[in-house]
PDB file of N, CA and C in Angstrom:
ATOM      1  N   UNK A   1       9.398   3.173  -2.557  1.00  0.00           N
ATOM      2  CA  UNK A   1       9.238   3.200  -4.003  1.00  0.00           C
ATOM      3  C   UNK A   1       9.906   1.955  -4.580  1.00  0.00           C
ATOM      4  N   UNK A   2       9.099   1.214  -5.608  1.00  0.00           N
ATOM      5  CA  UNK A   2       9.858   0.261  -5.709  1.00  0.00           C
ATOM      6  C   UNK A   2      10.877   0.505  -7.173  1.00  0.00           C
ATOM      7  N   UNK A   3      11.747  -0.565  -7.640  1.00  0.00           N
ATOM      8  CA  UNK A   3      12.852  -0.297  -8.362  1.00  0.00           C
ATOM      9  C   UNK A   3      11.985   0.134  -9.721  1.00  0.00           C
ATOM     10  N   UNK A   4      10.743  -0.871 -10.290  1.00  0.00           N
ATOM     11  CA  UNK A   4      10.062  -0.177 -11.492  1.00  0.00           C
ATOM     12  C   UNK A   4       9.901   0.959 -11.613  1.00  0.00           C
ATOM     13  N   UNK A   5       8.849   1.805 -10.475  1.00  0.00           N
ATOM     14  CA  UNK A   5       8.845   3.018 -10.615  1.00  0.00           C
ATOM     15  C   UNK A   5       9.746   3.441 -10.821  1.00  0.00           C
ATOM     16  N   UNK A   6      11.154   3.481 -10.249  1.00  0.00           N
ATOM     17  CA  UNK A   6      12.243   4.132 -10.483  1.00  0.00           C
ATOM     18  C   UNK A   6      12.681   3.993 -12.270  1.00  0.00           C
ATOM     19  N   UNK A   7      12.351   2.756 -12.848  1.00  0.00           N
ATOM     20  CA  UNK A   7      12.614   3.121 -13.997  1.00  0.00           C
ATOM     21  C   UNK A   7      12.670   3.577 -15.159  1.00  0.00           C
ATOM     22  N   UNK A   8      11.673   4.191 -14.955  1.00  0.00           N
ATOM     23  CA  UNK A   8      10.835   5.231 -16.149  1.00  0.00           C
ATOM     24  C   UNK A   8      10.485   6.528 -16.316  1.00  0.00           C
ATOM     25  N   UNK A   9      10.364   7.579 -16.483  1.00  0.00           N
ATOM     26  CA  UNK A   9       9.905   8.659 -15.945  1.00  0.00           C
ATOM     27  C   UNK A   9       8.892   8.972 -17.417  1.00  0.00           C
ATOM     28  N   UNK A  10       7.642  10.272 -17.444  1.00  0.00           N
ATOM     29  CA  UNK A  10       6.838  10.024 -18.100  1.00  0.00           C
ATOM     30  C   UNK A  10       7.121  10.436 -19.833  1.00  0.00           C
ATOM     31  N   UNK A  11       8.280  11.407 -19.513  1.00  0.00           N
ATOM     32  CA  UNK A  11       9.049  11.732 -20.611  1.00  0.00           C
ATOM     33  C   UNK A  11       9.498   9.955 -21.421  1.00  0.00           C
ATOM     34  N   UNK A  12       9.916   9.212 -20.870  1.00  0.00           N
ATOM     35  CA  UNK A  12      10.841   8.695 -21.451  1.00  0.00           C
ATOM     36  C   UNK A  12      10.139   7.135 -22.001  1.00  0.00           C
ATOM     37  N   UNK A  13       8.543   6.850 -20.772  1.00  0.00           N
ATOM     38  CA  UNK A  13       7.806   5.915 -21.272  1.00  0.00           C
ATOM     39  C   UNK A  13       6.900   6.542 -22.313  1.00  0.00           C
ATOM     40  N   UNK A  14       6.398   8.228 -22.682  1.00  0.00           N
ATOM     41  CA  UNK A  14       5.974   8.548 -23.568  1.00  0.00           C
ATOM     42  C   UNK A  14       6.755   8.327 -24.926  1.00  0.00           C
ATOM     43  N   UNK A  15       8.154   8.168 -24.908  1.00  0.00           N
ATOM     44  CA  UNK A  15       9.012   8.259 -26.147  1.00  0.00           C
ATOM     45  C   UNK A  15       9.059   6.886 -26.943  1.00  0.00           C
ATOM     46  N   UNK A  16       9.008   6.107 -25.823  1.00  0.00           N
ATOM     47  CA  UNK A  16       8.800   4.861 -26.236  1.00  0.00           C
ATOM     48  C   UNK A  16       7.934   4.302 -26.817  1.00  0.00           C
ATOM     49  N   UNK A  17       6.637   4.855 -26.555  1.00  0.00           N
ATOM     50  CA  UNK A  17       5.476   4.076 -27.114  1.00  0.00           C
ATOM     51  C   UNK A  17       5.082   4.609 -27.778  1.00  0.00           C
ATOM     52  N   UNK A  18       6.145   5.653 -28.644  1.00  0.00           N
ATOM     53  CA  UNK A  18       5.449   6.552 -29.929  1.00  0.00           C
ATOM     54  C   UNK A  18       6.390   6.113 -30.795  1.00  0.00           C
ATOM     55  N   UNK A  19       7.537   5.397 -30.741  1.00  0.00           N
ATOM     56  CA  UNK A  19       8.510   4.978 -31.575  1.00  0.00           C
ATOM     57  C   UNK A  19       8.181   3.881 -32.609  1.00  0.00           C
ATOM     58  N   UNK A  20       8.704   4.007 -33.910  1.00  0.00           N
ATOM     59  CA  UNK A  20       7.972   3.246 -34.858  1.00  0.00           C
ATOM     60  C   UNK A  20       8.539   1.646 -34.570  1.00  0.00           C
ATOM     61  N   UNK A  21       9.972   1.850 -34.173  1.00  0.00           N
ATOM     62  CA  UNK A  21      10.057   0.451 -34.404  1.00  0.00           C
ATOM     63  C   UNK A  21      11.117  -0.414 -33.039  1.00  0.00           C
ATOM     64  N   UNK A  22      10.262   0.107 -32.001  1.00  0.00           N
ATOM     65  CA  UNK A  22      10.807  -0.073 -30.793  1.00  0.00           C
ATOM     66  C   UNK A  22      10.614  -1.387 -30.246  1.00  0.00           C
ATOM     67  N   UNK A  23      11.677  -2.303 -29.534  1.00  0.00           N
ATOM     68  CA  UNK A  23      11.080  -3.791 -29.065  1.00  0.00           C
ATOM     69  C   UNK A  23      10.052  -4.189 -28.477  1.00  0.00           C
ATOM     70  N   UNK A  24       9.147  -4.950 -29.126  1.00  0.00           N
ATOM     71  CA  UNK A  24       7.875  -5.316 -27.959  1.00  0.00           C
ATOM     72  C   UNK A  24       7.557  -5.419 -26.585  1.00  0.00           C
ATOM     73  N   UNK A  25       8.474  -5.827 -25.793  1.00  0.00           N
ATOM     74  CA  UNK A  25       8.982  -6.286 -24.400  1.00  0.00           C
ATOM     75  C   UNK A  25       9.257  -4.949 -23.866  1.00  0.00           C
ATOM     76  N   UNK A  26      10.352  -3.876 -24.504  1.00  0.00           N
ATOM     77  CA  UNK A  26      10.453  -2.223 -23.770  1.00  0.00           C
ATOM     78  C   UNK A  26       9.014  -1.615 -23.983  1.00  0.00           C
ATOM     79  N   UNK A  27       8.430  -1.968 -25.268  1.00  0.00           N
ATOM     80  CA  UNK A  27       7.096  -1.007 -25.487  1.00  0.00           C
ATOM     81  C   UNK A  27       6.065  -1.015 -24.185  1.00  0.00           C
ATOM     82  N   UNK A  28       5.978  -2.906 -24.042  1.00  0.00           N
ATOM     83  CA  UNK A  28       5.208  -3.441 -22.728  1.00  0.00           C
ATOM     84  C   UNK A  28       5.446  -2.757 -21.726  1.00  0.00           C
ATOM     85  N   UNK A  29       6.296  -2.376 -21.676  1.00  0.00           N
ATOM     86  CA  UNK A  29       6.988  -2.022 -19.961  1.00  0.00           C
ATOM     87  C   UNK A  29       6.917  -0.709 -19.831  1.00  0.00           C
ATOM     88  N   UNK A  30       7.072   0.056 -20.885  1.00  0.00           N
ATOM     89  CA  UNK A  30       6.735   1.265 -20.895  1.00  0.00           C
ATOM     90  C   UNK A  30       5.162   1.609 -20.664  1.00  0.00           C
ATOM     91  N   UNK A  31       3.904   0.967 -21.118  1.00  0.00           N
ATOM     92  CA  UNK A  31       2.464   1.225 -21.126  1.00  0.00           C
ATOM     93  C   UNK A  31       2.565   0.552 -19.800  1.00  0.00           C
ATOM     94  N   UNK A  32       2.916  -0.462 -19.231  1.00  0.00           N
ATOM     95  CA  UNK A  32       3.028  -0.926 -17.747  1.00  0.00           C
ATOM     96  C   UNK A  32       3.341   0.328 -16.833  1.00  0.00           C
ATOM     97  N   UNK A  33       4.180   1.093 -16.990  1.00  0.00           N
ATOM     98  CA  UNK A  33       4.408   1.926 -15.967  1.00  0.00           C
ATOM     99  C   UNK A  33       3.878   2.908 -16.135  1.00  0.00           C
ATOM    100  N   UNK A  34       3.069   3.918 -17.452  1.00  0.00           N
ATOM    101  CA  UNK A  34       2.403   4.558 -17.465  1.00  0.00           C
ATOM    102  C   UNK A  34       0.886   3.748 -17.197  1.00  0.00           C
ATOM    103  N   UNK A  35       0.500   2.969 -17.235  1.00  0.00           N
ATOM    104  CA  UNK A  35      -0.992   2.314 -16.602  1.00  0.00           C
ATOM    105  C   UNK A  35      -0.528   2.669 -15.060  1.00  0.00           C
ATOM    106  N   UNK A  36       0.440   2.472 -14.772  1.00  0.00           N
ATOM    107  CA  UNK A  36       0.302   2.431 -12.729  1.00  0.00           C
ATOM    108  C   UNK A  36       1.193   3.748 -12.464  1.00  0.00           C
ATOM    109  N   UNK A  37       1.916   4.704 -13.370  1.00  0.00           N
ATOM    110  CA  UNK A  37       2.158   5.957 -12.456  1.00  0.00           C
ATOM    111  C   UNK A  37       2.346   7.320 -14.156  1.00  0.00           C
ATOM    112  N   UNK A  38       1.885   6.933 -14.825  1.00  0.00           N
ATOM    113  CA  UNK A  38       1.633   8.053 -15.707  1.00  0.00           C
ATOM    114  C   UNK A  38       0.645   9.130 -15.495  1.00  0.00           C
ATOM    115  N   UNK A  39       0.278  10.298 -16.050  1.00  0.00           N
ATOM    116  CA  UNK A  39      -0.663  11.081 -15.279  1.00  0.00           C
ATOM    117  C   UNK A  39      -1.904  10.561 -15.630  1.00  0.00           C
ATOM    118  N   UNK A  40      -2.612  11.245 -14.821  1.00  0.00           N
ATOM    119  CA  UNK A  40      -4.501  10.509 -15.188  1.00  0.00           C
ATOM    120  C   UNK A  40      -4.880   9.963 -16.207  1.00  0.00           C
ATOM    121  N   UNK A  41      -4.522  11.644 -17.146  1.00  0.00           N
ATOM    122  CA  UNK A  41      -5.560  11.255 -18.502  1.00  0.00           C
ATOM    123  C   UNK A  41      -4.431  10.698 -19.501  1.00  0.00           C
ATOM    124  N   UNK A  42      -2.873  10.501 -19.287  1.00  0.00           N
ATOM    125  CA  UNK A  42      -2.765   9.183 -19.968  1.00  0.00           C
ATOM    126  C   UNK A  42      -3.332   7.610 -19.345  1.00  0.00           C
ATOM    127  N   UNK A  43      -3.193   7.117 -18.259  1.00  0.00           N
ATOM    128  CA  UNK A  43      -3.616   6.001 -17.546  1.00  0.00           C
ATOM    129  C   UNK A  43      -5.266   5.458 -18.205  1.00  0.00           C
ATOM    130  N   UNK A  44      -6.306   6.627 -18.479  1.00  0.00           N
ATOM    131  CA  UNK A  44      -7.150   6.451 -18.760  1.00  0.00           C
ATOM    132  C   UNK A  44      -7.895   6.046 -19.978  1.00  0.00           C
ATOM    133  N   UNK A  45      -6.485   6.531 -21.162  1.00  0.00           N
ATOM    134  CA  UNK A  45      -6.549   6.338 -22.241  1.00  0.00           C
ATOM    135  C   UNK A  45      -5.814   4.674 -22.663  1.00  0.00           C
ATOM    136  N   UNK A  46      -5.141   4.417 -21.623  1.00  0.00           N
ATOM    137  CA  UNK A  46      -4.365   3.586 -21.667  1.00  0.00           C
ATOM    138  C   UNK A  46      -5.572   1.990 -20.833  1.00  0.00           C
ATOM    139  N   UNK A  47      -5.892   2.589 -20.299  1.00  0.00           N
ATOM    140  CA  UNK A  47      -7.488   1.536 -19.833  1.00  0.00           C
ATOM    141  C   UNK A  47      -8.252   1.524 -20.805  1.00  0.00           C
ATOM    142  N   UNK A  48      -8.517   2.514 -21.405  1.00  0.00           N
ATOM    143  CA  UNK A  48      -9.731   2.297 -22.388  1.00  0.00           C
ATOM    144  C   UNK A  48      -8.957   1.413 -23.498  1.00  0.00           C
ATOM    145  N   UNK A  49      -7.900   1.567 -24.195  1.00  0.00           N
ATOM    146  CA  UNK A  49      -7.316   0.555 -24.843  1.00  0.00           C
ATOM    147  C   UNK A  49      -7.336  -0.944 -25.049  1.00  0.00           C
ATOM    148  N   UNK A  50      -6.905  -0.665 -23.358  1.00  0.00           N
ATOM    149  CA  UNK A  50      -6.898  -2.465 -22.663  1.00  0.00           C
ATOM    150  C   UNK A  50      -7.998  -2.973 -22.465  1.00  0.00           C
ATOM    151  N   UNK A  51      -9.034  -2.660 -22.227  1.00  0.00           N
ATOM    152  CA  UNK A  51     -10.665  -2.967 -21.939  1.00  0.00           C
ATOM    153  C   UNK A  51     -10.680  -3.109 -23.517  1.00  0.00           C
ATOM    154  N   UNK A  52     -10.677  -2.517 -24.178  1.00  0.00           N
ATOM    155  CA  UNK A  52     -11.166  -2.586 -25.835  1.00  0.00           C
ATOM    156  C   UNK A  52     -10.298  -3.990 -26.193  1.00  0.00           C
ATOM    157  N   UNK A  53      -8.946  -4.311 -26.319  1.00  0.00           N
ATOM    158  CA  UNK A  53      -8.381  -5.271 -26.695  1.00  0.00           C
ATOM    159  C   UNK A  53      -8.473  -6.415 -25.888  1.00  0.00           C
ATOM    160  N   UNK A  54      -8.674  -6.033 -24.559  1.00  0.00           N
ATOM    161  CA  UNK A  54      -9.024  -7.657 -23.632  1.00  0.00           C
ATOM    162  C   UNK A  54     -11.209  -7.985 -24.311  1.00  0.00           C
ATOM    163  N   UNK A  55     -11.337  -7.540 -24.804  1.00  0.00           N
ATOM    164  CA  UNK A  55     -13.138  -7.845 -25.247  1.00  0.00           C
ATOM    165  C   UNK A  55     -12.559  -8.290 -26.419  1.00  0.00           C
ATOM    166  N   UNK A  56     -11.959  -7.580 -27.477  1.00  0.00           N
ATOM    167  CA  UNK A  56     -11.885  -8.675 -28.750  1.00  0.00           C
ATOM    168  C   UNK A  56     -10.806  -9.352 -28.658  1.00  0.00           C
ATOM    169  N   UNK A  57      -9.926  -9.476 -27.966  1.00  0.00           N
ATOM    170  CA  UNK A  57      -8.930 -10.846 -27.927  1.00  0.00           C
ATOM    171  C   UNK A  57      -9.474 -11.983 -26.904  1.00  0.00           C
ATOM    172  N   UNK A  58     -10.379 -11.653 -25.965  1.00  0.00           N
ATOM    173  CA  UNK A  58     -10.553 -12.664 -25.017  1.00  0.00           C
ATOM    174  C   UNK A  58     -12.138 -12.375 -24.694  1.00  0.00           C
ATOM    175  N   UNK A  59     -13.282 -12.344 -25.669  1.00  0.00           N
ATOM    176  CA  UNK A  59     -14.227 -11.743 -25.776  1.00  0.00           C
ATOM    177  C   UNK A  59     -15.241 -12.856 -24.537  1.00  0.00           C
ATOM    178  N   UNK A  60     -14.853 -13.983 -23.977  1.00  0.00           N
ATOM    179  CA  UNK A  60     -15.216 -14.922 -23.228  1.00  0.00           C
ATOM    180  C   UNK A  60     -14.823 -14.378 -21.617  1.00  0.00           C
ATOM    181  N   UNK A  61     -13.507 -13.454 -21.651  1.00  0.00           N
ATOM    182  CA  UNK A  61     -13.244 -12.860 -20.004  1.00  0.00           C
ATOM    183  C   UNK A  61     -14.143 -11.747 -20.107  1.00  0.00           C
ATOM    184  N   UNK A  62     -15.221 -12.017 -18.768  1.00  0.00           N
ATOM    185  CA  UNK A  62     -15.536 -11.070 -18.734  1.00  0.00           C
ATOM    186  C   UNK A  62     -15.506 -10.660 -17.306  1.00  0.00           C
ATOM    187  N   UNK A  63     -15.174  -9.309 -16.761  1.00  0.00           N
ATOM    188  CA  UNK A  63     -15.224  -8.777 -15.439  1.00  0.00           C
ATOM    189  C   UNK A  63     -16.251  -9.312 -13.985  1.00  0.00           C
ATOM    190  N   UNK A  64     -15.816 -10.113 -13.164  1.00  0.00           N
ATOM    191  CA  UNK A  64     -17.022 -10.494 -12.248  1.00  0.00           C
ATOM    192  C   UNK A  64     -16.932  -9.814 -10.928  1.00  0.00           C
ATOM    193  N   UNK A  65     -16.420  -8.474 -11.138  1.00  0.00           N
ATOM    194  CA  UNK A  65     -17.144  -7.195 -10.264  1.00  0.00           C
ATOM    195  C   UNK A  65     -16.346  -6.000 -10.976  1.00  0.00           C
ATOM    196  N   UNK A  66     -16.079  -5.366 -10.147  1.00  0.00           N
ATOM    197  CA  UNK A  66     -15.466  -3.735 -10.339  1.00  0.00           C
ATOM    198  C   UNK A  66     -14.663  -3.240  -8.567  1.00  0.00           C
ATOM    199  N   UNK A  67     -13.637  -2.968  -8.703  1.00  0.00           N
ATOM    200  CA  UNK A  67     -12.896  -2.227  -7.480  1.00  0.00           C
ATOM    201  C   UNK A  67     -13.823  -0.850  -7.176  1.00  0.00           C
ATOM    202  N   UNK A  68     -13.009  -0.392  -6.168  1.00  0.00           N
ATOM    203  CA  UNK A  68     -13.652   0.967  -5.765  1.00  0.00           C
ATOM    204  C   UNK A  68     -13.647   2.249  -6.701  1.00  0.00           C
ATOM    205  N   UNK A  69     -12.729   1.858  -7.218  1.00  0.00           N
ATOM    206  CA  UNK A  69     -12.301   3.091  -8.341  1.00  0.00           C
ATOM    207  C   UNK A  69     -12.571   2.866 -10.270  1.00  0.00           C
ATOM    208  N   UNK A  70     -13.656   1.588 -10.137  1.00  0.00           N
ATOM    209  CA  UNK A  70     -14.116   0.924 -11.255  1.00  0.00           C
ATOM    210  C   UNK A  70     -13.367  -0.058 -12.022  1.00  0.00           C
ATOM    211  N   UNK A  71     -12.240  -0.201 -11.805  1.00  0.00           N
ATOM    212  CA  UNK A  71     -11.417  -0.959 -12.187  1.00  0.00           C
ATOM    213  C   UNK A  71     -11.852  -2.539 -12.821  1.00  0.00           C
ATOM    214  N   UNK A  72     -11.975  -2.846 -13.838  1.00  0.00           N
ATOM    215  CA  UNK A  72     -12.531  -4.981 -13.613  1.00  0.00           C
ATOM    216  C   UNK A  72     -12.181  -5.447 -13.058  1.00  0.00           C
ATOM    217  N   UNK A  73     -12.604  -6.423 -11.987  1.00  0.00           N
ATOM    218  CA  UNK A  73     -11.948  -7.568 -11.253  1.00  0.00           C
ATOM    219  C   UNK A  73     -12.280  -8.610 -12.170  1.00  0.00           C
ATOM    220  N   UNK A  74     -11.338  -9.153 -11.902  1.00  0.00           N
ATOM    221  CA  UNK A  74     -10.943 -10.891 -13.425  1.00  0.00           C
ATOM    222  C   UNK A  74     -11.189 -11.930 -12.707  1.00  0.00           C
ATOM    223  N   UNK A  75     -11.433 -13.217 -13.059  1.00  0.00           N
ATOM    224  CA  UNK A  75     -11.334 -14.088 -11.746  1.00  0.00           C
ATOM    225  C   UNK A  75     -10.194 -14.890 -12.989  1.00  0.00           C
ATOM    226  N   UNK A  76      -9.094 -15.300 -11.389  1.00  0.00           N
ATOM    227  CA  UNK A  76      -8.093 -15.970 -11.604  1.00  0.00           C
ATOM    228  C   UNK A  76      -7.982 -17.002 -12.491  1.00  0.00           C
ATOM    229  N   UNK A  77      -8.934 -17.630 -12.106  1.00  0.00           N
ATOM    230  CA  UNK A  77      -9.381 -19.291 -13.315  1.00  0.00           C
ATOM    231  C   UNK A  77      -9.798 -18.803 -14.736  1.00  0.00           C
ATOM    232  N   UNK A  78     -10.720 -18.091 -14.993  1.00  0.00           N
ATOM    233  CA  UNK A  78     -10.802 -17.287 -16.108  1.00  0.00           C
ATOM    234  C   UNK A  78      -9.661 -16.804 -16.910  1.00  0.00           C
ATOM    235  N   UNK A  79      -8.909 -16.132 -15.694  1.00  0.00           N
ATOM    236  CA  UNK A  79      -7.854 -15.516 -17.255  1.00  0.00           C
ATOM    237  C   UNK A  79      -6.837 -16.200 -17.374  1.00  0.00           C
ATOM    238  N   UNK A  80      -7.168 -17.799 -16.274  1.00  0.00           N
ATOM    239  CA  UNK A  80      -5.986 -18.673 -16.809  1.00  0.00           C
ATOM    240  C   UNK A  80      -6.433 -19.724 -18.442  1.00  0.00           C
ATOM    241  N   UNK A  81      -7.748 -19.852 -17.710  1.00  0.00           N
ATOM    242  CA  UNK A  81      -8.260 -20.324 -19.152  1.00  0.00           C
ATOM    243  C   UNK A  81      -8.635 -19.171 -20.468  1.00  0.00           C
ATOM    244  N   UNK A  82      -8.252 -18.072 -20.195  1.00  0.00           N
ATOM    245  CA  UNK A  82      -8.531 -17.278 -21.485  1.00  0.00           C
ATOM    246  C   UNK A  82      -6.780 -17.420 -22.272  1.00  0.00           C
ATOM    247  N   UNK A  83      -6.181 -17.593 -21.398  1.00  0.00           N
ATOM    248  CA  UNK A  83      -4.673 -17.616 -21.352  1.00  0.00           C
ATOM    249  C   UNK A  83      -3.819 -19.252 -21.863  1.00  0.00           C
ATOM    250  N   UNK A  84      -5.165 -19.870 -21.489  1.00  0.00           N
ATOM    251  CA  UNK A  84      -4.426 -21.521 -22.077  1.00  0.00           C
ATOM    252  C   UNK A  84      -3.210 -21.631 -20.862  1.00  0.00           C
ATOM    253  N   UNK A  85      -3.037 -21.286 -19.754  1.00  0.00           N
ATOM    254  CA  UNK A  85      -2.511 -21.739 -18.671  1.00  0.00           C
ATOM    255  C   UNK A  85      -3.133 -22.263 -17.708  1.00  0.00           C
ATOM    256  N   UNK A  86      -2.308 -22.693 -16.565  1.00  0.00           N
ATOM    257  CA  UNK A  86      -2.841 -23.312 -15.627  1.00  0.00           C
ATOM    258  C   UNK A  86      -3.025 -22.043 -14.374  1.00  0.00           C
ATOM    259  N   UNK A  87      -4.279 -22.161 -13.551  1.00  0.00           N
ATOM    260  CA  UNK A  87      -4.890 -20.982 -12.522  1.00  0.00           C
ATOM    261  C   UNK A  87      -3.000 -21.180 -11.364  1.00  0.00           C
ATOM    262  N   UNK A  88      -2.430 -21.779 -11.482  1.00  0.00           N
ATOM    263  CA  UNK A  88      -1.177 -21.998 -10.433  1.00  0.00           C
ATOM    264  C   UNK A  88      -0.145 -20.249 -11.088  1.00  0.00           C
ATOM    265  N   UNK A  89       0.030 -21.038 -12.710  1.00  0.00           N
ATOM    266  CA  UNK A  89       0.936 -20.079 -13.795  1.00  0.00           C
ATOM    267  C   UNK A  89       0.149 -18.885 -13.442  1.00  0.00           C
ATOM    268  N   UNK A  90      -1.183 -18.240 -13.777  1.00  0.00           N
ATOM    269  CA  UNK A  90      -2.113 -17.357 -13.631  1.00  0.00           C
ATOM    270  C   UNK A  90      -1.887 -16.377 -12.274  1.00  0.00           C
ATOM    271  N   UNK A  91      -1.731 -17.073 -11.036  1.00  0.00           N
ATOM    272  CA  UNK A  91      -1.752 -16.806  -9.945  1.00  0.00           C
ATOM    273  C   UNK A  91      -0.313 -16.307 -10.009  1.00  0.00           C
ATOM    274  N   UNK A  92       1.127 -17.321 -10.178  1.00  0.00           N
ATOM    275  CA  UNK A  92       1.786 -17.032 -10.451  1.00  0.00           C
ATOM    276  C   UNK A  92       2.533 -15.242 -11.225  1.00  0.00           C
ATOM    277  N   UNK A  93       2.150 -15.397 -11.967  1.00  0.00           N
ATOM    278  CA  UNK A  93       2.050 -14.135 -13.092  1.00  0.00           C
ATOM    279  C   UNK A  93       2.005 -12.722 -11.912  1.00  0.00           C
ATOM    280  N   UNK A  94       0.320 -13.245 -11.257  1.00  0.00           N
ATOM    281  CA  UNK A  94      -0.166 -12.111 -10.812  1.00  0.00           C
ATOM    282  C   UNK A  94       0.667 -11.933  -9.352  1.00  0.00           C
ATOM    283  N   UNK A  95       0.996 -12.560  -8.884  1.00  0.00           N
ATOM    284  CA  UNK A  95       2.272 -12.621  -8.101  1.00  0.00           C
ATOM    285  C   UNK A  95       3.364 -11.525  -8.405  1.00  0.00           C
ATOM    286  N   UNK A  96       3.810 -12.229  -9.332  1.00  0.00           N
ATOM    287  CA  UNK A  96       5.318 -11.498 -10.072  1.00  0.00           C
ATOM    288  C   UNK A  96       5.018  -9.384 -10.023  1.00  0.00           C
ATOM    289  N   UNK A  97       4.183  -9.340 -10.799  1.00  0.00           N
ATOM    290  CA  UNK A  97       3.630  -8.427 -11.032  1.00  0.00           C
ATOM    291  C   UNK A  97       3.626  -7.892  -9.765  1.00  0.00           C
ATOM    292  N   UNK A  98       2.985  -8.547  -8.722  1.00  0.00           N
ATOM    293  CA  UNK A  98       2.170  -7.884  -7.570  1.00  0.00           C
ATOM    294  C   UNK A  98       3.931  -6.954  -6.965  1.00  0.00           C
ATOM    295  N   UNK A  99       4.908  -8.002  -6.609  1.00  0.00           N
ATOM    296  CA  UNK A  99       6.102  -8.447  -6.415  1.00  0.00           C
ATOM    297  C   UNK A  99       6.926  -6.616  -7.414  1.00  0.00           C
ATOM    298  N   UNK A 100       6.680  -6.839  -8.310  1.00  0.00           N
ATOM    299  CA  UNK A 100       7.497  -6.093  -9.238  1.00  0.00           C
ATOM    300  C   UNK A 100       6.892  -4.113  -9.342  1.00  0.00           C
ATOM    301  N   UNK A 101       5.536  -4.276  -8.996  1.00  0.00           N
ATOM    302  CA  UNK A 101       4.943  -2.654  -8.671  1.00  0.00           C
ATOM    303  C   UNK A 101       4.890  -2.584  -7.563  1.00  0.00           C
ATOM    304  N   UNK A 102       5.233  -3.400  -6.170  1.00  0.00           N
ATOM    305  CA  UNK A 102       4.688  -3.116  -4.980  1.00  0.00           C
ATOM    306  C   UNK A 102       3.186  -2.460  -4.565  1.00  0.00           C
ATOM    307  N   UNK A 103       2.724  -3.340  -5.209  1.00  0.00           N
ATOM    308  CA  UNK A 103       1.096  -3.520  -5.047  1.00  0.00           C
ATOM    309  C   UNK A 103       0.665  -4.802  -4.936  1.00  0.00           C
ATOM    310  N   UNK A 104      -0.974  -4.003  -4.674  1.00  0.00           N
ATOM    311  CA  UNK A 104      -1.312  -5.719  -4.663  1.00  0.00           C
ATOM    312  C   UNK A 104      -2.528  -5.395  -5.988  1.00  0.00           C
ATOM    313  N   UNK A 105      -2.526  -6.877  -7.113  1.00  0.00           N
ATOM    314  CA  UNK A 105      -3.657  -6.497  -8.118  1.00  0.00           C
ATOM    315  C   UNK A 105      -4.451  -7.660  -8.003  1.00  0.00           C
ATOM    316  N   UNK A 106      -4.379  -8.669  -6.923  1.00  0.00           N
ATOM    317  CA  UNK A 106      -5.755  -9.616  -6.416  1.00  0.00           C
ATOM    318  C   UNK A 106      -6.659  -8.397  -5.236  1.00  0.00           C
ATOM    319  N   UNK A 107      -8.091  -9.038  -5.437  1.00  0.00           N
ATOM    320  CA  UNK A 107      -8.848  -8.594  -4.690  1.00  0.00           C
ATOM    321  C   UNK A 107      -9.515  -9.573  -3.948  1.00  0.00           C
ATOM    322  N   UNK A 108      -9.119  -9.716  -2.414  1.00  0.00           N
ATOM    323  CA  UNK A 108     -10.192 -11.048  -1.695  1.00  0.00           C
ATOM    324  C   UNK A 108     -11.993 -10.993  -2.127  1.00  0.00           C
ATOM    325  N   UNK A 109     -12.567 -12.241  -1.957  1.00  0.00           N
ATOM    326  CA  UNK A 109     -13.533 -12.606  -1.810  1.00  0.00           C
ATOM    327  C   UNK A 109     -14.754 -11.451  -1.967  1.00  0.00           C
ATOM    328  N   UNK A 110     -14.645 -10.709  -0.554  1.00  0.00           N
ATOM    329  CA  UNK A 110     -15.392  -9.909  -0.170  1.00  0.00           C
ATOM    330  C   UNK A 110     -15.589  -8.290  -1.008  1.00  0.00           C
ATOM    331  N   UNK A 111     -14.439  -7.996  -1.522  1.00  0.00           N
ATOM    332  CA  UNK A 111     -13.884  -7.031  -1.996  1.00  0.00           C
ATOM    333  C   UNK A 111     -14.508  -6.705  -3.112  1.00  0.00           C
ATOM    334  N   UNK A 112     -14.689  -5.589  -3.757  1.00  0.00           N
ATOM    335  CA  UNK A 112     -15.079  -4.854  -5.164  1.00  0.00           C
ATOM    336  C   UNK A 112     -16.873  -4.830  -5.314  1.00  0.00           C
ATOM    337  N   UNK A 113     -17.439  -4.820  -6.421  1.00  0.00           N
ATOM    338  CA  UNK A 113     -18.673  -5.009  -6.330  1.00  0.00           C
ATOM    339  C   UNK A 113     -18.985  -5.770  -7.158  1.00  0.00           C
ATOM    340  N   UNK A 114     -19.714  -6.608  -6.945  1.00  0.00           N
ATOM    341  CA  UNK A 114     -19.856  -8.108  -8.007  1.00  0.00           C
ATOM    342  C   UNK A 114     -20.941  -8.070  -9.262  1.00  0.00           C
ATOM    343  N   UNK A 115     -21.253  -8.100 -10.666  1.00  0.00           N
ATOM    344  CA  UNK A 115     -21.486  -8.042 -11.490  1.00  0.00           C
ATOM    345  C   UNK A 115     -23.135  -8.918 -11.371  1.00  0.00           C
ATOM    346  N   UNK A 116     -23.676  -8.486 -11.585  1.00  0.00           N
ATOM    347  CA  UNK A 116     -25.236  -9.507 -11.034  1.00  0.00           C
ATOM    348  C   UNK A 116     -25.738 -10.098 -12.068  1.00  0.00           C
TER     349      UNK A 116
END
């Protein structure tokens, strides 16, 4: 288990992200750990969100497949240029992340199903 999971439980990332005037950065971290270990039908509500706000904030990224479990696959260069970074920073990022849930959120080449 890595140390994130350990830091949240669903009580306490639910409290957070109902609070009127809670820091941006705890709010983040709180919908971060309910997206990867909150129960279903919050996670799901919490995708539909992010799909809705990644189309009108970055209405140019668009998904170039889907994982097994439907998920978007992003391509790296894309959400570095939706991002005004460089695909290194991008990669980077997704690193950290990968690093910080003990997962992995790149998908090789071959992987997911590709958008036609």
């Amino acid at each position: 288990m890595t140390d994130f999971k350990k830091e949240w439980t669903v009580e306490s990332a639910m409290e957070i992200i109902q609070h009127p005037t809670v820091d941006s950065k705890i709010w983040a971290e709180a919908v971060e750990w309910l997206l990867l270990y909150g129960p279903p039908e919050v996670q799901e509500m919490l995708k539909e969100a992010s799909g809705y706000a990644t189309s009108k904030e970055f209405p140019e990224l668009k998904p170039q497949g889907f994982n097994e479990d439907g998920e978007p696959i992003y391509s790296v260069a894309e959400i570095a240029s939706a991002l005004n970074i460089s695909e290194e920073e991008a990669a980077e990022m997704i690193a950290r992340k990968e690093t910080k849930h003990g997962m992995l959120h790149r998908l090789g080449e071959q992987e997911g199903k590709k958008v036609q």
